[in-house]
Protein backbone atom coordinates (compact mmCIF):
# COMPACT_ATOMS: atom_id res chain seq x y z
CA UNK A 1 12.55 -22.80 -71.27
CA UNK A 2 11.93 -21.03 -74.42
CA UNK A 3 10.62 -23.27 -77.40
CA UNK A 4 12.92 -21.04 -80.05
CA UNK A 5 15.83 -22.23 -78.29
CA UNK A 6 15.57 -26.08 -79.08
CA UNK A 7 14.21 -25.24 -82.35
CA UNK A 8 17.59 -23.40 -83.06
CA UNK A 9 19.07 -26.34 -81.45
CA UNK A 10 17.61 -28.87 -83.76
CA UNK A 11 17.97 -26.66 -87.18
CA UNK A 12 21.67 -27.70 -87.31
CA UNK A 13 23.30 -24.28 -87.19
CA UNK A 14 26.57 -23.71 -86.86
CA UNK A 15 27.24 -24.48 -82.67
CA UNK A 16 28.54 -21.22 -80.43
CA UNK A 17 29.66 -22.18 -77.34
CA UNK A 18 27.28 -21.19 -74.15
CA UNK A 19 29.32 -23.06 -71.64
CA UNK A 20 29.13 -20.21 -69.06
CA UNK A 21 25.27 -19.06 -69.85
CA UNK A 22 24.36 -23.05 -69.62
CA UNK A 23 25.60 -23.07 -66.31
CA UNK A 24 24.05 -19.85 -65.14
CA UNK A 25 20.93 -21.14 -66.39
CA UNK A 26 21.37 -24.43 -64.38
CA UNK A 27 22.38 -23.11 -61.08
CA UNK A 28 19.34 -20.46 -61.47
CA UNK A 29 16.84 -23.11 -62.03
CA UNK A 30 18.27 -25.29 -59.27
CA UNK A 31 18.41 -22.36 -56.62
CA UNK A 32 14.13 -21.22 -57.43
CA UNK A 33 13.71 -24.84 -56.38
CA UNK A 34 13.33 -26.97 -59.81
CA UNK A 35 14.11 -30.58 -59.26
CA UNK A 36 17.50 -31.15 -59.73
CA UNK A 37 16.98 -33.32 -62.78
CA UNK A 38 14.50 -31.32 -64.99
CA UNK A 39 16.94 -28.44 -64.68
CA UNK A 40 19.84 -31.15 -65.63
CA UNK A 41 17.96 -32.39 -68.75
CA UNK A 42 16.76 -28.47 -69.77
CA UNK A 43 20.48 -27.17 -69.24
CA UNK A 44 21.30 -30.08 -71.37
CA UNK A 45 18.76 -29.03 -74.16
CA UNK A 46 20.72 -25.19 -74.08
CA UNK A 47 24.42 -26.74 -73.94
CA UNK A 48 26.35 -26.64 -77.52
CA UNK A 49 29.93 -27.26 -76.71
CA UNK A 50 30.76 -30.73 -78.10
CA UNK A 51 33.77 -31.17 -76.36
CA UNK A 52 35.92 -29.58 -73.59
CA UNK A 53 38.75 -29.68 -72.25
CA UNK A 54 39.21 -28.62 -68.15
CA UNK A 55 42.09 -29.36 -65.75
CA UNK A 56 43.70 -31.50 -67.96
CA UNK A 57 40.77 -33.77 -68.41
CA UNK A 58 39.17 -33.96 -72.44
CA UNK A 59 35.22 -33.84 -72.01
CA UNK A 60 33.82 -35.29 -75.50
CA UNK A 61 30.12 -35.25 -75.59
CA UNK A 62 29.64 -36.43 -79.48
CA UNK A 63 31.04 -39.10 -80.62
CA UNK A 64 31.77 -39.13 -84.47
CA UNK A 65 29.11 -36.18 -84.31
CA UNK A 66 26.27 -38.63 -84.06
CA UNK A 67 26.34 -39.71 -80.27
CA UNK A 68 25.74 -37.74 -77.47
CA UNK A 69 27.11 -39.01 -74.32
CA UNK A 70 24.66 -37.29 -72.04
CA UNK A 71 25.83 -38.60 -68.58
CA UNK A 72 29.52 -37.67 -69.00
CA UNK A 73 28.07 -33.92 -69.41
CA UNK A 74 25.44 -34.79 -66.92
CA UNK A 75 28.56 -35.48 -64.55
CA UNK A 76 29.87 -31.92 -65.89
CA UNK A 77 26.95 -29.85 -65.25
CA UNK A 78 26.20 -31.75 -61.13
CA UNK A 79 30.36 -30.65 -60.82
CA UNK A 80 28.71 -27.42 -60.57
CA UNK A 81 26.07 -27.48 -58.13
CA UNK A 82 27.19 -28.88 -55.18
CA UNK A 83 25.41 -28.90 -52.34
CA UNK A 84 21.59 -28.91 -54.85
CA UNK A 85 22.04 -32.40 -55.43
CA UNK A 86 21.36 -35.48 -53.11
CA UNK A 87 24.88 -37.98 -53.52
CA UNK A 88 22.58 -41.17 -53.92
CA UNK A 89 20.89 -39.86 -56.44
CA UNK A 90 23.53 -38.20 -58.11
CA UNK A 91 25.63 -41.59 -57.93
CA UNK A 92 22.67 -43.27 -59.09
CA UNK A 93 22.06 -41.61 -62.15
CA UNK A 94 25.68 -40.98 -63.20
CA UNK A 95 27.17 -44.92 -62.33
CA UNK A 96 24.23 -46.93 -63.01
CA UNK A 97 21.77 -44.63 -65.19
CA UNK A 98 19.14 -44.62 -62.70
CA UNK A 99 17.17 -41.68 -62.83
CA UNK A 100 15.10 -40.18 -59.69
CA UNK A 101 12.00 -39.58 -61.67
CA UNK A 102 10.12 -41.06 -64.51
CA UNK A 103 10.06 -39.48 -68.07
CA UNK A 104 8.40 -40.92 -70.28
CA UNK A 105 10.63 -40.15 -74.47
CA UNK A 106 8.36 -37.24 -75.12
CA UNK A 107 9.47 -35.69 -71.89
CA UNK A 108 12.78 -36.49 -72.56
CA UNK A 109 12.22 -34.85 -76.30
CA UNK A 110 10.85 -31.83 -75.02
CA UNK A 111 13.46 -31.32 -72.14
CA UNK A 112 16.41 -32.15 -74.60
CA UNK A 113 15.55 -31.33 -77.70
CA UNK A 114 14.46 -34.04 -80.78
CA UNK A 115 17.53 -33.33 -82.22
CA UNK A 116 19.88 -34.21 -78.72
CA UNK A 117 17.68 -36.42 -77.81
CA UNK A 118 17.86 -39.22 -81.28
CA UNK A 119 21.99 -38.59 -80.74
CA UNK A 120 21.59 -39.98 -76.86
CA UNK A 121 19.77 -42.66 -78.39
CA UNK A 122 22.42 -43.15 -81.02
CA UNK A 123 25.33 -43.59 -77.69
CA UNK A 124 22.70 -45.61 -76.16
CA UNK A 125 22.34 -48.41 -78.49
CA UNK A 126 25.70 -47.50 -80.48
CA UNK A 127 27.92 -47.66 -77.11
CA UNK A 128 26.16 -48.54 -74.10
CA UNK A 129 24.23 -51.48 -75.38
CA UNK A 130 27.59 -52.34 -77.50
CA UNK A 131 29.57 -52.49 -74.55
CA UNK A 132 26.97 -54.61 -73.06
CA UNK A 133 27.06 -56.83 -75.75
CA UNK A 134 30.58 -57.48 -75.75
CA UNK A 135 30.42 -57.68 -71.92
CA UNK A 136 27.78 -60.62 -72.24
CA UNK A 137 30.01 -62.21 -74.52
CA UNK A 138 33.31 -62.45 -72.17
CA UNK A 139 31.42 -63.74 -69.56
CA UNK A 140 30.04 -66.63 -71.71
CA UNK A 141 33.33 -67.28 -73.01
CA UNK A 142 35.30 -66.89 -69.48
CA UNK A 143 32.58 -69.24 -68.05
CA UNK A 144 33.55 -71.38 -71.20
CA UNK A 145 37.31 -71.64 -70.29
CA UNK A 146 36.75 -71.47 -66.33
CA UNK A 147 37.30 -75.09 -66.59
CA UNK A 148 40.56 -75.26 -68.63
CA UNK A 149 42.07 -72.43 -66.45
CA UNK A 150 42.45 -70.17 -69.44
CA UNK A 151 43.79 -66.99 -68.21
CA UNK A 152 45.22 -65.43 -71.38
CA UNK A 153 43.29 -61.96 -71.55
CA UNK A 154 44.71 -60.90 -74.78
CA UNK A 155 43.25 -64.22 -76.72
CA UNK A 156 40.30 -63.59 -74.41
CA UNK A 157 39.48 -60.35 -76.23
CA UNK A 158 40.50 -61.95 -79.81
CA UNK A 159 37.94 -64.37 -78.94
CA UNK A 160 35.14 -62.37 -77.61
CA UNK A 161 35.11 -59.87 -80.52
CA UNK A 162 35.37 -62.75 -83.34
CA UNK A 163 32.07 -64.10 -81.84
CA UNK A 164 30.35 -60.93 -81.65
CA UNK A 165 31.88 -59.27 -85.26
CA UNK A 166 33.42 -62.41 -86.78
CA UNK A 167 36.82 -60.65 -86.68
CA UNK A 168 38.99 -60.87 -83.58
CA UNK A 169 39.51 -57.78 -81.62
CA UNK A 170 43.14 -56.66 -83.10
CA UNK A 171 42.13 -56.97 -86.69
CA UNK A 172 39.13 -54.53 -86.00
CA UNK A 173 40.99 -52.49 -84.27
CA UNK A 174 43.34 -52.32 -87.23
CA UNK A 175 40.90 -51.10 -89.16
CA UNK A 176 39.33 -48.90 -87.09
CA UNK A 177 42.62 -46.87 -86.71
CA UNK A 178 43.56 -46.82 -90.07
CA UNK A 179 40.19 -45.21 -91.24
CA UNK A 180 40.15 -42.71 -88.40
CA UNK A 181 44.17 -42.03 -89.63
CA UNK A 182 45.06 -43.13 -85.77
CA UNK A 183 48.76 -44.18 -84.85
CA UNK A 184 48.36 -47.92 -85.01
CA UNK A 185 50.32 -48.59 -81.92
CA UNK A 186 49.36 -46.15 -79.82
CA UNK A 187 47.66 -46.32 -76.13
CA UNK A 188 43.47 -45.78 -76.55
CA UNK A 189 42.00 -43.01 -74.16
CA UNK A 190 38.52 -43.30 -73.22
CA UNK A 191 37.22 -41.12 -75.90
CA UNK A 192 38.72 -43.37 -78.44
CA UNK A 193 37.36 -46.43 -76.62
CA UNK A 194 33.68 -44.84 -77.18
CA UNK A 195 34.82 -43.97 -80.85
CA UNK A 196 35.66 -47.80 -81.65
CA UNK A 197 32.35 -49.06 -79.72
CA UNK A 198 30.53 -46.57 -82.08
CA UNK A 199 32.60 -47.66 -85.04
CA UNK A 200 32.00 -51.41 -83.95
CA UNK A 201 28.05 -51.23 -83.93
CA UNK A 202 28.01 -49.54 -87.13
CA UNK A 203 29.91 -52.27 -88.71
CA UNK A 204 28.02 -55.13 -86.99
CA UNK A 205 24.84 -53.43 -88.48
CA UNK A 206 26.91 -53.34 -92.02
CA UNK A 207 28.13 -57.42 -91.53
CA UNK A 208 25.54 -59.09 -89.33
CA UNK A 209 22.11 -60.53 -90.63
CA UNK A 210 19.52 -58.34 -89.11
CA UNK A 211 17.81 -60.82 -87.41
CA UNK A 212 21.20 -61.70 -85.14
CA UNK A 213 21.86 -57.70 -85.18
CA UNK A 214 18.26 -57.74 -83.28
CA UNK A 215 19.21 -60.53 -81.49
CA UNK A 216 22.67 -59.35 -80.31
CA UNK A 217 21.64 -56.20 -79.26
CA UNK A 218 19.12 -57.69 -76.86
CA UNK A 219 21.47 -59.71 -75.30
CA UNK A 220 22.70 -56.63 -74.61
CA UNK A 221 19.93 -54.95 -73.32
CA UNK A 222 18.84 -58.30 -70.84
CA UNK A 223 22.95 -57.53 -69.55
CA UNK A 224 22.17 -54.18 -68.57
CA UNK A 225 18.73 -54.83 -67.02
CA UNK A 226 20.43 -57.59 -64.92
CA UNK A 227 23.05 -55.83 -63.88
CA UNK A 228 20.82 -52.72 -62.83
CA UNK A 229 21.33 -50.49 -65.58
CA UNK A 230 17.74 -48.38 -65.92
């Protein structure tokens, strides 16, 4: 791929949408017999739709503009090349982000873009270690309660997000809503799900000493790695 076209990527400039030429690119690269997954990561590098919208189903790759959920457009782009991509490796990737070969972060850089690539980092640690973190934390505390046959889910939650934020999970979300200008009482979708993990990390960095922000987050990284997360 061209070298002018990340560095237009990574200059900020207003986005155009190359939904259709992204795709071209990727099923091109795929059919001359690139593996599978350079021609994902390089496609992903071109693409500069931040969200879409198809069959009734909202597609939001950047979250608050800042993190970019590469595997939910990495699920977008396989969607169009059946039959190029082996299911087990495909599952494996998309489900437990396991990918079929090793990059090292300057491959990564130069397949993505610096730019793309610091926002996947951003979702990584803002939202997939978060929700890793909080997942930790609700197995400690229904391991806790096991014992007292504590089956209240709501107080569950209340509890699992006062030990990880010092505020329990409704009075967050309170907050969270009423910054972003969000009905209070409405249902969450998954992109506002991603939104409040994103808005969560950012305020335990804001709260939380830095050395239990450092020491949260890799209880969240040990959940992933045990739980097969690459």
């Amino acid at each position: 791929m061209d070298e002018s076209t990340h560095n237009l990527n990574d200059q900020g400039l207003p986005p155009v949408s190359n939904t259709e030429m992204a795709i071209r690119h990727f099923q091109a690269a795929l059919a001359g017999g690139k593996h599978w997954y350079l021609a994902l990561l390089e496609t992903i590098g071109l693409w500069t739709d931040e969200s879409e919208v198809i069959d009734g189903r909202e597609f939001q790759y950047l979250i608050e503009g800042e993190a970019f959920d590469w595997l939910l457009l990495a699920e977008r782009l396989c969607d169009t090349a059946e039959g190029f991509i082996p299911d087990q490796q495909k599952n494996d990737l998309l489900f437990h982000g396991k990918p079929p070969l090793p990059l090292s972060p300057d491959q990564y850089k130069n397949l993505m873009g610096e730019a793309k690539y610091h926002k996947y980092l951003n979702f990584f640690y803002g939202i997939t270690v978060e929700e890793a973190l909080i997942q930790a934390i609700r197995e400690e505390v229904r391991k806790e309660r096991r014992s007292n046959f504590w089956t209240n889910n709501t107080a569950e939650e209340e509890e699992v997000f006062s030990r990880v934020y010092d505020e329990p999970y409704s009075t967050l979300l309170k907050q969270f809503r009423k910054e972003k200008h969000y009905h209070l009482l409405s249902n969450s979708n998954l992109t506002e799900v991603k939104q409040f993990t994103y808005w969560c990390f950012q305020h335990r960095l804001k709260t939380c000493e830095k050395a239990r922000v450092a020491s949260d987050t890799q209880k969240g990284l040990l959940w992933l790695k045990k739980n097969g997360y690459s």
